[in-house]
N, C-alpha and C. Protein backbone atom coordinates (compact mmCIF):
# COMPACT_ATOMS: atom_id res chain seq x y z
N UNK A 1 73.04 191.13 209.50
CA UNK A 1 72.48 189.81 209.25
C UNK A 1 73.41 189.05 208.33
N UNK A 2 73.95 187.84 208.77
CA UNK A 2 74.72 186.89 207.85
C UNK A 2 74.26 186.46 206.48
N UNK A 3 74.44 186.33 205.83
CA UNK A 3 74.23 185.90 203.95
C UNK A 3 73.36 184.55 204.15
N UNK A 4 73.67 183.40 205.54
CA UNK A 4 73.08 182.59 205.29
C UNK A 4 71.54 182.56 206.33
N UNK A 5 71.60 183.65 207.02
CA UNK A 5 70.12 183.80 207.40
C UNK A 5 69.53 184.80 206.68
N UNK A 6 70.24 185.54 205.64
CA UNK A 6 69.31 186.18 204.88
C UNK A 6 68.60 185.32 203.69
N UNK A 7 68.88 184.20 203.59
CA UNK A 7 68.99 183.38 201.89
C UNK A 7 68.18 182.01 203.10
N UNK A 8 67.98 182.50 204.51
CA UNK A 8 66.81 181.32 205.25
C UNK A 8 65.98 182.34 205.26
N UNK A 9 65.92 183.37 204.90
CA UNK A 9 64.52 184.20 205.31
C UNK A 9 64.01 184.74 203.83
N UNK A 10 65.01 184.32 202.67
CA UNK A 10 64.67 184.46 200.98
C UNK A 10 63.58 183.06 200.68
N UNK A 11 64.50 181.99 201.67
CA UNK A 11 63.70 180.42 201.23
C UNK A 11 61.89 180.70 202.06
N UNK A 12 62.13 181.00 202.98
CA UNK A 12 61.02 181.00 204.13
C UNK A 12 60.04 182.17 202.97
N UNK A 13 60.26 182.91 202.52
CA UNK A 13 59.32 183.67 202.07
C UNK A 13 58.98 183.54 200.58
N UNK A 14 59.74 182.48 200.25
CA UNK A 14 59.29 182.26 198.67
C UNK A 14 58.52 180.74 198.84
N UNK A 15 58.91 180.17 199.72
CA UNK A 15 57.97 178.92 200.63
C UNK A 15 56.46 179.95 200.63
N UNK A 16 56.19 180.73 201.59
CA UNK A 16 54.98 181.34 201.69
C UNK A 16 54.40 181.78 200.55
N UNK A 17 55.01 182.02 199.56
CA UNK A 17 54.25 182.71 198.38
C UNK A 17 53.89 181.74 197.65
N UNK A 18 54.73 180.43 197.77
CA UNK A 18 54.01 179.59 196.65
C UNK A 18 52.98 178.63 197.71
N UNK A 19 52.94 178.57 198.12
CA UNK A 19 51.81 177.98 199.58
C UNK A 19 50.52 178.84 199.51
N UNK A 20 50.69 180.01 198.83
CA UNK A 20 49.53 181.22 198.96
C UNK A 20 49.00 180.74 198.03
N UNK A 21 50.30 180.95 196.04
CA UNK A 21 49.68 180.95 195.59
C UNK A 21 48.76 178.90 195.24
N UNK A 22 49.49 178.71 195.56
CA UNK A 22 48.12 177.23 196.13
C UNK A 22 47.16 177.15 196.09
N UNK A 23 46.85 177.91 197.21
CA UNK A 23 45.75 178.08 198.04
C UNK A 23 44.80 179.05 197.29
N UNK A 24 45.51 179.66 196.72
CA UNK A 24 44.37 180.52 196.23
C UNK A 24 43.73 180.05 194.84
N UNK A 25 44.52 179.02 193.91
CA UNK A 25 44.42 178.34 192.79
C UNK A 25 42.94 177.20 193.87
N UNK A 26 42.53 177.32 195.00
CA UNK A 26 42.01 176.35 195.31
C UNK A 26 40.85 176.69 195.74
N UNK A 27 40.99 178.10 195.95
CA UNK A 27 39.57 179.20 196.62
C UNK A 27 39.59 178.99 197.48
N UNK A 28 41.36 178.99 198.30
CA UNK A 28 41.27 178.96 199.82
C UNK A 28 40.22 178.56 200.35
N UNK A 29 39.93 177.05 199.85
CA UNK A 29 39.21 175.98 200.19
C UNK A 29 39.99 174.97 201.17
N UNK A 30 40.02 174.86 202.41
CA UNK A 30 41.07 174.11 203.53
C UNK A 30 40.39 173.28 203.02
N UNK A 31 39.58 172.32 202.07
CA UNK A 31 39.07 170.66 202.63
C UNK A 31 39.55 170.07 201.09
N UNK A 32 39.81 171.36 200.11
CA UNK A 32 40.40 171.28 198.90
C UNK A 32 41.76 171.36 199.21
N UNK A 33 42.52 172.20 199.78
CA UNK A 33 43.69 172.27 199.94
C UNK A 33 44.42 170.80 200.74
N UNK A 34 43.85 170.65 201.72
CA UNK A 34 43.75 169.07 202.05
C UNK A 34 44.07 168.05 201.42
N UNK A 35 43.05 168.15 200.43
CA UNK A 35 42.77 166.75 199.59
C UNK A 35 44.26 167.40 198.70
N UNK A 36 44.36 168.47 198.18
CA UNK A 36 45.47 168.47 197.04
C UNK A 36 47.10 168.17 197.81
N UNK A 37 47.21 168.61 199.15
CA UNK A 37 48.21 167.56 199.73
C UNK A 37 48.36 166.69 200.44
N UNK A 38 47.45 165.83 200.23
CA UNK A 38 47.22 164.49 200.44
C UNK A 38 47.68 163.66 199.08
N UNK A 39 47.14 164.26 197.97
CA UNK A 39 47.14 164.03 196.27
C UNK A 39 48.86 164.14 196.07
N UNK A 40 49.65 164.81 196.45
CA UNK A 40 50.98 165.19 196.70
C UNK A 40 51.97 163.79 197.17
N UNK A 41 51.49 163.86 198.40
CA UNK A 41 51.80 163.28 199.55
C UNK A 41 52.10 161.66 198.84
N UNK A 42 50.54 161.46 198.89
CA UNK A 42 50.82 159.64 197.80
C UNK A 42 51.03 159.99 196.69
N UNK A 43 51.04 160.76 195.67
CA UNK A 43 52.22 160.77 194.55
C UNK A 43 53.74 160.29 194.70
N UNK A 44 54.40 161.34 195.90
CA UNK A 44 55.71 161.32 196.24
C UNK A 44 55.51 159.70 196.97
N UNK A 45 54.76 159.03 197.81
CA UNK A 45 55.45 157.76 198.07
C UNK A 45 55.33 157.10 197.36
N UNK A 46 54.58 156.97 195.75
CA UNK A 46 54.40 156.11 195.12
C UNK A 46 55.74 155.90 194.30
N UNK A 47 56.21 157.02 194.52
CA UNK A 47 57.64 157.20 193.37
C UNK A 47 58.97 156.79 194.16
N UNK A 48 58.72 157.02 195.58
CA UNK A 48 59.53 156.21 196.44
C UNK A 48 60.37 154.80 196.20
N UNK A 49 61.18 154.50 195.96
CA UNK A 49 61.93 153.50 195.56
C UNK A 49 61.94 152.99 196.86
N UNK A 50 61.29 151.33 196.37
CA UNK A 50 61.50 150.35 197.73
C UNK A 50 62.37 149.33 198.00
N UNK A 51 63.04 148.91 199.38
CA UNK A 51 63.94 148.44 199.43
C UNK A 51 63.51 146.64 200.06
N UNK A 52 63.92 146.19 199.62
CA UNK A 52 63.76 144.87 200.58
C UNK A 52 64.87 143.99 201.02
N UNK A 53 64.98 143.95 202.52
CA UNK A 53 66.16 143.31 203.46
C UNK A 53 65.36 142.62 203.62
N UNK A 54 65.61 141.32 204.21
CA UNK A 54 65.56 140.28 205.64
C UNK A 54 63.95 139.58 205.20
N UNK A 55 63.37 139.89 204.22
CA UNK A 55 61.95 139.70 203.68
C UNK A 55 61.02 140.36 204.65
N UNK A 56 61.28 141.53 204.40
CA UNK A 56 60.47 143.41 205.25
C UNK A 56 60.68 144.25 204.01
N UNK A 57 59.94 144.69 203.68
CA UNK A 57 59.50 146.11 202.40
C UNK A 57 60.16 147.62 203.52
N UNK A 58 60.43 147.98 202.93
CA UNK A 58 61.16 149.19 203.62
C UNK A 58 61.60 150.30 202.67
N UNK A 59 60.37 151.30 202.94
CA UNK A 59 60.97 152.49 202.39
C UNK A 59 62.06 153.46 202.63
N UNK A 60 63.18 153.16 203.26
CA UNK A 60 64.13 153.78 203.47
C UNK A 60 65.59 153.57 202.64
């Protein structure tokens, strides 16, 4: 196995562990887990730096 699919299968499984531990901070509650990345989700676009061309708002 190459160094860089071993260090995609180090990322992929430290992804899963903190996704667990999440979930379990939530009582592997899916309608809680939901709402907390949703809560995420509009955090990160709020912090989004906006651009404006041509008089159009554009988050890119």
């Amino acid at each position: 196995m190459s160094t860089d699919a071993g260090e995609t299968l180090d990322a992929i499984a430290c992804t899963r562990q903190v996704r667990h531990e999440i979930s379990a901070e939530l009582d592997h509650d899916p309608q809680r887990l939901l709402a907390y990345y949703k809560e995420i989700q509009q955090r990160q676009a709020e912090a989004r730096p906006v651009e404006q061309t041509g008089g159009q708002v554009s988050t890119l």
